[in-house]
Each structure stands twice: as C-alpha cells, then as structure tokens.
N, C-alpha and C. Protein backbone atom coordinates (compact mmCIF):
# COMPACT_ATOMS: atom_id res chain seq x y z
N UNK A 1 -73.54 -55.28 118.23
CA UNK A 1 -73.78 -54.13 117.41
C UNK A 1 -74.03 -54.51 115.98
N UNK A 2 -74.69 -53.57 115.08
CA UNK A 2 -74.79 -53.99 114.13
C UNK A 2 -73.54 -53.41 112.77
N UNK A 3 -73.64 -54.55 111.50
CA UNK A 3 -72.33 -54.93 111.05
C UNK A 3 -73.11 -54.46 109.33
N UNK A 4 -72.69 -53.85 108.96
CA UNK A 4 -72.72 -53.79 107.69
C UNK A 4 -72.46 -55.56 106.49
N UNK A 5 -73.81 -55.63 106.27
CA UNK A 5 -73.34 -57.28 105.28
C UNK A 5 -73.14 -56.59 104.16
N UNK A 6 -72.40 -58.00 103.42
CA UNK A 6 -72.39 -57.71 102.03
C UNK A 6 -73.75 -58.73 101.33
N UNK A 7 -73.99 -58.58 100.12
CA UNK A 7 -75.39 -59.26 99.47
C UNK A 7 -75.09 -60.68 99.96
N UNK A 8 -74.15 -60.89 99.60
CA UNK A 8 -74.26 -62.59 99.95
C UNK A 8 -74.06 -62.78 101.05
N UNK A 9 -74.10 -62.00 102.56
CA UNK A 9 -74.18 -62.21 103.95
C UNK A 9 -75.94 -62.52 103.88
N UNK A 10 -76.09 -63.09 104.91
CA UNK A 10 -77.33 -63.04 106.24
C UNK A 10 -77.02 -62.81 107.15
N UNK A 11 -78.01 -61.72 107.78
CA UNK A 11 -78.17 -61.67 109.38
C UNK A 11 -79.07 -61.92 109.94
N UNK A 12 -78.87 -62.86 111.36
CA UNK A 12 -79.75 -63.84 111.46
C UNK A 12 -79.76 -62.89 113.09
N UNK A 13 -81.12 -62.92 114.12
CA UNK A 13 -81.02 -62.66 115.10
C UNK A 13 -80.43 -64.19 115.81
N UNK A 14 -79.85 -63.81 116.92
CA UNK A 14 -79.77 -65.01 117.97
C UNK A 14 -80.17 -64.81 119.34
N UNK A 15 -81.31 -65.31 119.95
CA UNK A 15 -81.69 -64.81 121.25
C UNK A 15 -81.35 -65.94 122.52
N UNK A 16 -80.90 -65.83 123.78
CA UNK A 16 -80.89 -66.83 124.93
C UNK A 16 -81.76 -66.51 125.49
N UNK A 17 -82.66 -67.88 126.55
CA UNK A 17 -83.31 -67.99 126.82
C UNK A 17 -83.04 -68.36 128.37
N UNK A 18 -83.72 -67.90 129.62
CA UNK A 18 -83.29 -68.48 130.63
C UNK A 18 -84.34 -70.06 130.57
N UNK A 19 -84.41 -70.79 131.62
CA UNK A 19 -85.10 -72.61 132.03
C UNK A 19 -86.59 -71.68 131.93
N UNK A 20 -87.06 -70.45 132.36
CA UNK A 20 -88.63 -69.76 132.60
C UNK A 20 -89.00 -69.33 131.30
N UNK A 21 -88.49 -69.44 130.18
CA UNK A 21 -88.36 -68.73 129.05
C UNK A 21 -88.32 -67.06 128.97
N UNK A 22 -87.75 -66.71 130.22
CA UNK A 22 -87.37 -65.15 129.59
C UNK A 22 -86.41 -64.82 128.79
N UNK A 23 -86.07 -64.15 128.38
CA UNK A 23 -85.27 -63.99 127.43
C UNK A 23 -83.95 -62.88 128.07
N UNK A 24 -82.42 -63.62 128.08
CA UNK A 24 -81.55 -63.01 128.94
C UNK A 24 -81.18 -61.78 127.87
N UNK A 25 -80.57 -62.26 126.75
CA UNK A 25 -80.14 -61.21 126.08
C UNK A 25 -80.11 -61.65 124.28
N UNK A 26 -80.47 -60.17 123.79
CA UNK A 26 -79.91 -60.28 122.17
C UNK A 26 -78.97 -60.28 121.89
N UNK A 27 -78.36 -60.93 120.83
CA UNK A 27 -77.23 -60.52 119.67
C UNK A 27 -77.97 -60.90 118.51
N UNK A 28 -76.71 -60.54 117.78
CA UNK A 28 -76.93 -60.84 116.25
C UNK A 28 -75.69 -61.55 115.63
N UNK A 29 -76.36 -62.49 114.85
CA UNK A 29 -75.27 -63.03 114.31
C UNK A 29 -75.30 -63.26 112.99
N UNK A 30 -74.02 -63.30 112.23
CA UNK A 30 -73.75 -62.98 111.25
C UNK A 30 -73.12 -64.26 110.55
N UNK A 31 -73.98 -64.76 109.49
CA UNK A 31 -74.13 -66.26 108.74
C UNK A 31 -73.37 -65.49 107.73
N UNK A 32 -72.14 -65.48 107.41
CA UNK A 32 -71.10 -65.97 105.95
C UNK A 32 -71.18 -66.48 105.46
N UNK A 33 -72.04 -66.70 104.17
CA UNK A 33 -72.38 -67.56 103.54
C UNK A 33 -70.92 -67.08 102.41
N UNK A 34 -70.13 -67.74 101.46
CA UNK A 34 -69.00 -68.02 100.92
C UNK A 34 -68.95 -69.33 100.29
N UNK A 35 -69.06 -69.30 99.18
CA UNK A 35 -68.74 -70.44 97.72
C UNK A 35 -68.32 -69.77 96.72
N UNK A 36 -67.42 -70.81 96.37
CA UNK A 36 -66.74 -70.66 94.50
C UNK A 36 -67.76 -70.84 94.25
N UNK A 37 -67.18 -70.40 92.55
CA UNK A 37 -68.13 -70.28 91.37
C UNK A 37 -69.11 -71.67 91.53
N UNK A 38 -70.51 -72.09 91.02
CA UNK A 38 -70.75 -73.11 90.45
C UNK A 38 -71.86 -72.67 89.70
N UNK A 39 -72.27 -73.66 89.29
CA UNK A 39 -74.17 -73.87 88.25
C UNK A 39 -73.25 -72.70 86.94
N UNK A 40 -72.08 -72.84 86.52
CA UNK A 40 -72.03 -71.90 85.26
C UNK A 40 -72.23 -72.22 84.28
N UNK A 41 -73.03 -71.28 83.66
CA UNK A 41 -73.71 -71.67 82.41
C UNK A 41 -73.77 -70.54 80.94
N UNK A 42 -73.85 -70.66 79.95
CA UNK A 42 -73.48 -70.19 78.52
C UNK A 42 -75.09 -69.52 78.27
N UNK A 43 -75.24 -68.18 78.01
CA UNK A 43 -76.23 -68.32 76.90
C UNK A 43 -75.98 -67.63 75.76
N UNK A 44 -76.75 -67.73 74.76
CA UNK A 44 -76.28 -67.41 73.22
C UNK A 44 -77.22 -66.18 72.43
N UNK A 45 -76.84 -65.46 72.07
CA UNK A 45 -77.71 -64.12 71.36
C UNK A 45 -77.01 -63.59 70.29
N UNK A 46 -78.04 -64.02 69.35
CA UNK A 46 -79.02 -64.08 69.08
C UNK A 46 -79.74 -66.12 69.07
N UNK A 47 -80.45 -66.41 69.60
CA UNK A 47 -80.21 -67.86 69.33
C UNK A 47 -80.55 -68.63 68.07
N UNK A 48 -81.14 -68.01 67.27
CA UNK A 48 -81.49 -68.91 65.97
C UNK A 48 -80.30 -68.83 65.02
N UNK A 49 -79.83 -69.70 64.41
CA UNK A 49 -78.84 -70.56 63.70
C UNK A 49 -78.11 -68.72 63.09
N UNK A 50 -76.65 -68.60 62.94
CA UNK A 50 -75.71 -67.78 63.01
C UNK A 50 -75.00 -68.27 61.84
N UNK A 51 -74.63 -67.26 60.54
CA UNK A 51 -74.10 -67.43 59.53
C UNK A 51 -73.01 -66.99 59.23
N UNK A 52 -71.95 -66.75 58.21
CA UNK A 52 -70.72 -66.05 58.23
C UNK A 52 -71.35 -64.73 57.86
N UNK A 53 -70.43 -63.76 58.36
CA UNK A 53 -70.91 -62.40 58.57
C UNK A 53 -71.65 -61.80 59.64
N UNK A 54 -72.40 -62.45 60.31
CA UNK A 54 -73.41 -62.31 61.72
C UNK A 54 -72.59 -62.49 62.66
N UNK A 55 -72.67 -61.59 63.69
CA UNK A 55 -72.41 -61.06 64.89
C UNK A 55 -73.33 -62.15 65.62
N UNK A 56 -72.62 -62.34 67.56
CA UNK A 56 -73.26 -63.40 68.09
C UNK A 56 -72.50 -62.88 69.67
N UNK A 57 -73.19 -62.64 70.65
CA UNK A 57 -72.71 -62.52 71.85
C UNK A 57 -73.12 -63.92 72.98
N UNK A 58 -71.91 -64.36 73.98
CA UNK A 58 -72.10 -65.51 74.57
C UNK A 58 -71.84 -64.52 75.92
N UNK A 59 -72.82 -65.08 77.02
CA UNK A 59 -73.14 -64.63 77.84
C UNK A 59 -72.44 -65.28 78.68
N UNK A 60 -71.53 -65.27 79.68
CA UNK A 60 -71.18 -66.13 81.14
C UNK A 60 -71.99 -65.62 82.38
N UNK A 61 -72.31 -66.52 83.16
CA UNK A 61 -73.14 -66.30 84.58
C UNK A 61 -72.46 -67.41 85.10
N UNK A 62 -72.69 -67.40 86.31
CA UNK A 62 -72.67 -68.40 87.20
C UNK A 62 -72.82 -67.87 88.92
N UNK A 63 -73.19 -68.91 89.69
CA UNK A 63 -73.59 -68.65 91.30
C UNK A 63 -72.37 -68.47 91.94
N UNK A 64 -72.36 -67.99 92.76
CA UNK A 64 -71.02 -67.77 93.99
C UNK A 64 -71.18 -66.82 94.84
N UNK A 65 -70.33 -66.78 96.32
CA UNK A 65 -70.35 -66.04 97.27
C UNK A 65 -69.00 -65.65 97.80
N UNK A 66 -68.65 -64.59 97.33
CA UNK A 66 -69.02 -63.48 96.56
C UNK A 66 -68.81 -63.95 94.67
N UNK A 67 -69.68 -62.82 94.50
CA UNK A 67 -69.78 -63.51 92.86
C UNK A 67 -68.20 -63.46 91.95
N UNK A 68 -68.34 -64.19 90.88
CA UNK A 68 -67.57 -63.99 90.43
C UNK A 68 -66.74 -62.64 90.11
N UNK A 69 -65.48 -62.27 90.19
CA UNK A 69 -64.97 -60.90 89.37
C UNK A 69 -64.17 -61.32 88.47
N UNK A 70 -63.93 -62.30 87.53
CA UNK A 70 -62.84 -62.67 86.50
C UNK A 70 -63.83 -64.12 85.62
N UNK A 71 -63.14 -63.59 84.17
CA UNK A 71 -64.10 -64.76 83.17
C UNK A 71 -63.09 -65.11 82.22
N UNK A 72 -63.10 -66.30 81.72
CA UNK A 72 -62.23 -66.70 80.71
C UNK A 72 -62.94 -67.15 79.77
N UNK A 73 -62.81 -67.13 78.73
CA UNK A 73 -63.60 -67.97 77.45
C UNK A 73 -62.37 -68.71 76.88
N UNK A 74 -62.71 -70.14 76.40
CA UNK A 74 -62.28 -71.01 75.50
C UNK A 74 -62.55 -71.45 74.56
N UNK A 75 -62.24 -71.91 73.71
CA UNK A 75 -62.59 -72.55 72.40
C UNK A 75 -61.99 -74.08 72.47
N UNK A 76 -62.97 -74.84 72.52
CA UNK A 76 -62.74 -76.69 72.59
C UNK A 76 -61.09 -77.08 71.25
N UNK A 77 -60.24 -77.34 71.95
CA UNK A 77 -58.86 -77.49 70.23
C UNK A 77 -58.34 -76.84 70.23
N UNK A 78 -58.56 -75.67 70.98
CA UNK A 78 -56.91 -74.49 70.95
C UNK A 78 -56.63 -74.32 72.06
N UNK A 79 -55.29 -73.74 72.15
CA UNK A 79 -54.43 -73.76 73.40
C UNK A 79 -54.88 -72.26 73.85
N UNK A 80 -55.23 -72.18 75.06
CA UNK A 80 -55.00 -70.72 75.64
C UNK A 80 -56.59 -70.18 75.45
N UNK A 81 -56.64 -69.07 76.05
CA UNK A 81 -58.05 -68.92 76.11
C UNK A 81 -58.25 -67.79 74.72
N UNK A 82 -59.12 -67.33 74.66
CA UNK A 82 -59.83 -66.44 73.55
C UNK A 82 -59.44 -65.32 73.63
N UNK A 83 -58.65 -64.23 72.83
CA UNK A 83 -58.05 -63.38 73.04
C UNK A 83 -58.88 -62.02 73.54
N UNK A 84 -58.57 -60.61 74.19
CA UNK A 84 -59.32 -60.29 75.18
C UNK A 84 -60.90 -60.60 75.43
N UNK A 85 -60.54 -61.95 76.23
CA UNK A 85 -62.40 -62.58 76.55
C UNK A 85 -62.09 -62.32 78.21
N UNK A 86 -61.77 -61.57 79.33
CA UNK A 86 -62.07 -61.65 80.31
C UNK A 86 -63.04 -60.44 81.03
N UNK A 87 -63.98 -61.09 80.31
CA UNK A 87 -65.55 -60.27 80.58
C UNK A 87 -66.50 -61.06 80.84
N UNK A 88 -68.04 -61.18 81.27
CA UNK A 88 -68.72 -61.83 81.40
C UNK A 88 -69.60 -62.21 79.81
N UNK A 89 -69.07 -61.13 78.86
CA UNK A 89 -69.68 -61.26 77.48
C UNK A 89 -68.41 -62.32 76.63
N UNK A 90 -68.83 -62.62 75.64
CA UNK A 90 -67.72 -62.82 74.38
C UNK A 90 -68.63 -62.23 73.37
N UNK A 91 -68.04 -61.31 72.44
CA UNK A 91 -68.83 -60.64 71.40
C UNK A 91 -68.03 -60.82 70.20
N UNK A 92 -68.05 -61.92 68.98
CA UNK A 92 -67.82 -62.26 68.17
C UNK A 92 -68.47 -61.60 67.10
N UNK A 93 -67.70 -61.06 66.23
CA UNK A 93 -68.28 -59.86 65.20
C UNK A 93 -67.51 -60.51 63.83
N UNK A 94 -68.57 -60.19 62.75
CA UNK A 94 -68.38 -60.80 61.48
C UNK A 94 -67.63 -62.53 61.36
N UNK A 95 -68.52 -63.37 61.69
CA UNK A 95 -68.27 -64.31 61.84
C UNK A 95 -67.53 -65.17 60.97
N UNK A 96 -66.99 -65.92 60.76
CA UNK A 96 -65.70 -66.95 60.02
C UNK A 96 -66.05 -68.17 60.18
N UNK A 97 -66.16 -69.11 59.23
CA UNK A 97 -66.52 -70.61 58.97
C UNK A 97 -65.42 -71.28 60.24
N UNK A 98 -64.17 -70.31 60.78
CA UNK A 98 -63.28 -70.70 61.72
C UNK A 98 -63.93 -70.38 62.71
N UNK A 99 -65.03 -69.44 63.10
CA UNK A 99 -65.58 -69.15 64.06
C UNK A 99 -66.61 -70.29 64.71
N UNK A 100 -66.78 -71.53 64.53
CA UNK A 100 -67.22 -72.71 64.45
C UNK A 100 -66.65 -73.05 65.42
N UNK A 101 -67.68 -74.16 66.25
CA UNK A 101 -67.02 -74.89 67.56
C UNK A 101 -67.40 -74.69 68.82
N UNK A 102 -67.27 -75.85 69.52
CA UNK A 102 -67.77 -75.49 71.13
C UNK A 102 -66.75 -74.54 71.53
N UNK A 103 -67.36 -73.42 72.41
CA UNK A 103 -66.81 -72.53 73.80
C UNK A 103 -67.03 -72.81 75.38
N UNK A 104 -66.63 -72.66 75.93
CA UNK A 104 -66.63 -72.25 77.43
C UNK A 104 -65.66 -71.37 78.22
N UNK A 105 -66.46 -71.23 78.87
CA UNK A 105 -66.28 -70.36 79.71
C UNK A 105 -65.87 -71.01 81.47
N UNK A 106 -65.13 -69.82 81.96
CA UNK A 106 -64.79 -70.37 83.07
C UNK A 106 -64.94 -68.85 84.45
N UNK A 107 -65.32 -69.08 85.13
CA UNK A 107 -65.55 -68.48 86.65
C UNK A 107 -64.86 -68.16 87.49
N UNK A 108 -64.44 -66.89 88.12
CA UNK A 108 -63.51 -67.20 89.39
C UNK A 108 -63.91 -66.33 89.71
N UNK A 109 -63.85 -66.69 91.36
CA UNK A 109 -64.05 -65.52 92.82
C UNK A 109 -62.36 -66.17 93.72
N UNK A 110 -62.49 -65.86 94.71
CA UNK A 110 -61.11 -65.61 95.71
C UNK A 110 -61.47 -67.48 95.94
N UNK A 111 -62.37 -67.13 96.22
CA UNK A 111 -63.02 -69.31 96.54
C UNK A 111 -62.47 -70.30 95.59
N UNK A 112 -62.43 -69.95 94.15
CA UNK A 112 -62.18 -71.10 93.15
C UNK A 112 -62.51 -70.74 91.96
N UNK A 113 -62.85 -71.70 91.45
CA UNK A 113 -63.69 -71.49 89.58
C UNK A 113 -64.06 -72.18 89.70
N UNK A 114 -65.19 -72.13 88.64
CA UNK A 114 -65.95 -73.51 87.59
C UNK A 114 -66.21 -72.57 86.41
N UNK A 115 -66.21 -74.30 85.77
CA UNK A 115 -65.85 -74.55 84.00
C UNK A 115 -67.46 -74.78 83.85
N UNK A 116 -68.04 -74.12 82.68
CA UNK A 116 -69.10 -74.13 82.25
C UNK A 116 -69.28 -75.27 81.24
N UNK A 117 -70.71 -76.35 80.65
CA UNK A 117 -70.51 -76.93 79.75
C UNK A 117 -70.14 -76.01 78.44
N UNK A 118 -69.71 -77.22 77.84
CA UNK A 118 -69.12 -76.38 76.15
C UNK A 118 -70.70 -76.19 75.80
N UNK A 119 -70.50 -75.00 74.78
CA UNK A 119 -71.92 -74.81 73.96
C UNK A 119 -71.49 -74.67 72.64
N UNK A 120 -72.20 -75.51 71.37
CA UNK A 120 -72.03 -74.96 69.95
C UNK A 120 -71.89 -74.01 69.70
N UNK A 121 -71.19 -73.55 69.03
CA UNK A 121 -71.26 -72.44 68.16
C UNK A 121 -71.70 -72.63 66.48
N UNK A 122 -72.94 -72.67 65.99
CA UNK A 122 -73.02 -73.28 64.55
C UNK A 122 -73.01 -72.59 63.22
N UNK A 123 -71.99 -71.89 63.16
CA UNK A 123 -72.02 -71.26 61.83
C UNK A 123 -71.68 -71.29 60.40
N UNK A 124 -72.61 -71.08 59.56
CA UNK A 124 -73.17 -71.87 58.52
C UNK A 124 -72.18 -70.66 57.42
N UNK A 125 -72.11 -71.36 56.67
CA UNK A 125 -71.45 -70.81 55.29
C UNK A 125 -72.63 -70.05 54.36
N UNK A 126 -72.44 -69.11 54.07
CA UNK A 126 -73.01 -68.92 53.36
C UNK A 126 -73.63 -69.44 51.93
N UNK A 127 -74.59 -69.62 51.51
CA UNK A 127 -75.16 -69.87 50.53
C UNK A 127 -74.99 -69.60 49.20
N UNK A 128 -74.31 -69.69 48.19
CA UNK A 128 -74.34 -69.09 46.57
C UNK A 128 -74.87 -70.13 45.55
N UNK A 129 -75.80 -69.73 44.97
CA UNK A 129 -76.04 -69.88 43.62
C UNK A 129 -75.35 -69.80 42.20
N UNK A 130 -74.92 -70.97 41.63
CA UNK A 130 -74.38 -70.47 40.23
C UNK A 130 -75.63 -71.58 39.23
N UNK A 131 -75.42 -70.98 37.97
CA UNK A 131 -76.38 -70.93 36.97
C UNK A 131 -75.21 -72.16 35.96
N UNK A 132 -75.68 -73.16 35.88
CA UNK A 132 -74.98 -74.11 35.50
C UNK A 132 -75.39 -74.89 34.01
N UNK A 133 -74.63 -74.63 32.85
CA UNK A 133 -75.36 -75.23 31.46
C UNK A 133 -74.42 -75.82 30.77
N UNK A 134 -74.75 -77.06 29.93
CA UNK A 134 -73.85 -77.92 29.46
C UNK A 134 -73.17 -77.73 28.33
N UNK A 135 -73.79 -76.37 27.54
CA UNK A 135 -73.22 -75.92 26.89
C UNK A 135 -73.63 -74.24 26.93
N UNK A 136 -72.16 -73.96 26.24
CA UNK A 136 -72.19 -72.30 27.04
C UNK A 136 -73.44 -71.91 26.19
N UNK A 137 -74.13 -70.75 26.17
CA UNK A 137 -75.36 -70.00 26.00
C UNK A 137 -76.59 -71.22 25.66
N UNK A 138 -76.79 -72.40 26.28
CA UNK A 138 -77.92 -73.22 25.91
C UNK A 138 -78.66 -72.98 27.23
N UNK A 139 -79.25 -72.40 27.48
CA UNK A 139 -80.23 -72.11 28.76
C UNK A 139 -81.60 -73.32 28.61
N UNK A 140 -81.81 -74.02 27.36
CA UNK A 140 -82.77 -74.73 27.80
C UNK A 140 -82.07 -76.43 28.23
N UNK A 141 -80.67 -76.08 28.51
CA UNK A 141 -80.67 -77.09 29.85
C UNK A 141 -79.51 -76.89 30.63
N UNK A 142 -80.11 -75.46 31.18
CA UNK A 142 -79.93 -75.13 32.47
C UNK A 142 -79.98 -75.53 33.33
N UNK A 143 -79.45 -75.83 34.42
CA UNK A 143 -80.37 -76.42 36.14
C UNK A 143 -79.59 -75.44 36.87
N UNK A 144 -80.52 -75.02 38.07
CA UNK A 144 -80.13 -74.28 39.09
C UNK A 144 -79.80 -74.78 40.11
N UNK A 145 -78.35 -75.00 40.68
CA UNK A 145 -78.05 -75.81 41.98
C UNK A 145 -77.18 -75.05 42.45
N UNK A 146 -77.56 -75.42 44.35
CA UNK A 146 -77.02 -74.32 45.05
C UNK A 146 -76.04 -75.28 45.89
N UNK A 147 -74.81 -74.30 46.04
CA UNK A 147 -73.61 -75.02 46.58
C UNK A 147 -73.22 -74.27 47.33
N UNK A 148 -73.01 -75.23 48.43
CA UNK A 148 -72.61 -74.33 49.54
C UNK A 148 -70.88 -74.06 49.59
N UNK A 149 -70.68 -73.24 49.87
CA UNK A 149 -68.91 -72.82 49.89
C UNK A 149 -68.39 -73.99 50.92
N UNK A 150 -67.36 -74.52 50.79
CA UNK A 150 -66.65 -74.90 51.56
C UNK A 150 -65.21 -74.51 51.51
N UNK A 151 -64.74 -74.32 53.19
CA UNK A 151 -63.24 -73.57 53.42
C UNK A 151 -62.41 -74.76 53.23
C-alpha cells in the first residue's frame, strides 16, 4: 500500500519477475534516505567590507536527512556559544570593533551535527579626521591626516 514520504524519503517501485519474464507481483518500496548534518556552510550579508555601526546577518545552511531543526553560533576565543543565536540567522546590529573575529556555526538533526568552517567577520573602525598645526591658529602648516581610532 501506499505510505505517505517525508521530502527526504524516495519511493522506489520494486517489481518480481517470474524465469518467462512475467511479472508476479508489485510493491513498493520505501528508500530512507537519513544523514546528519554535513556540507555546512556560512554566508554573509551584506558582503562588502562591514564597519562599526553597520548591521550584518550570517546565514547557517547545511545538508541532512531530515534537515536540520537546531543552530548554534560561535565566536573563535570565547567560551559558550553566542547569546540567543539558535536560529539559522545571526543578526548582529550596530556593530563593535569587539564585534571582530571568526564565527561558526553548528547543525543538528536527531542524526548528529556538523561544525561549519569559521568565517571572518571584518569590521573596520571607523575613520576620523583631525586638522593638525604646529602652532595653534597657523593654518599655513597645517597637514591633514587621518587616524584611524583604535580600541
């Protein structure tokens, strides 16, 4: 009879054959296909270079049968995972020179997990300008040099 699959089932016919090639009888059979997580992988949005103040969402995916239902995010140097990250997103808002550093992510179905490679996170300090003269109000020797903040 027939069986309700789930996406990651196949149903495959299976037919016997008598020595004359008639065919004695049908069934159907039902291929379970079932794997942990693997192939997990990071992607990054927006992808061009991310500054302090800019927002940045990291994407988790990965293959499995049945798919994953649970996600962890990490940060490469700290203990414990990323505080509520068990989603397939991480959505990092107003970014922090601490917000710097590889992440990963990790996978689970009833089968197992897998650990995704780490991915950069590269966020840049913002930029300021100060107006620099060797003596106070002498502007004709001024120079303009830009320094980047450091934490």
């Amino acid at each position: 009879g027939a069986r309700l699959c789930r996406p990651w089932q196949e149903l495959c016919p299976l037919s016997e054959w008598d020595q004359f090639g008639s065919k004695l009888h049908f069934t159907s059979l039902f291929l379970c296909v079932s794997d942990a997580p693997r192939y997990t992988t990071i992607q990054i949005t927006p992808r061009e270079a991310v500054r302090e103040g800019d927002s940045v969402t990291l994407t988790c995916s990965s293959d499995g049968a049945p798919p994953a239902e649970s996600f962890a995010w990490f940060k490469e140097g700290e203990s414990g995972s990323v505080p509520d990250s068990f989603r397939p997103e991480l959505r990092l808002w107003s970014l922090d020179y601490r917000d710097h550093g590889e992440y990963f992510c990790v996978a689970r179905n009833p089968l197992g997990t897998d650990r995704s490679r780490p991915i950069l996170l590269n966020v840049t300090c913002r930029l300021s300008l100060f107006l620099c003269s060797q003596k106070k109000n002498d502007l004709s020797s001024a120079g303009l040099f830009a320094y980047t903040l450091k934490k």
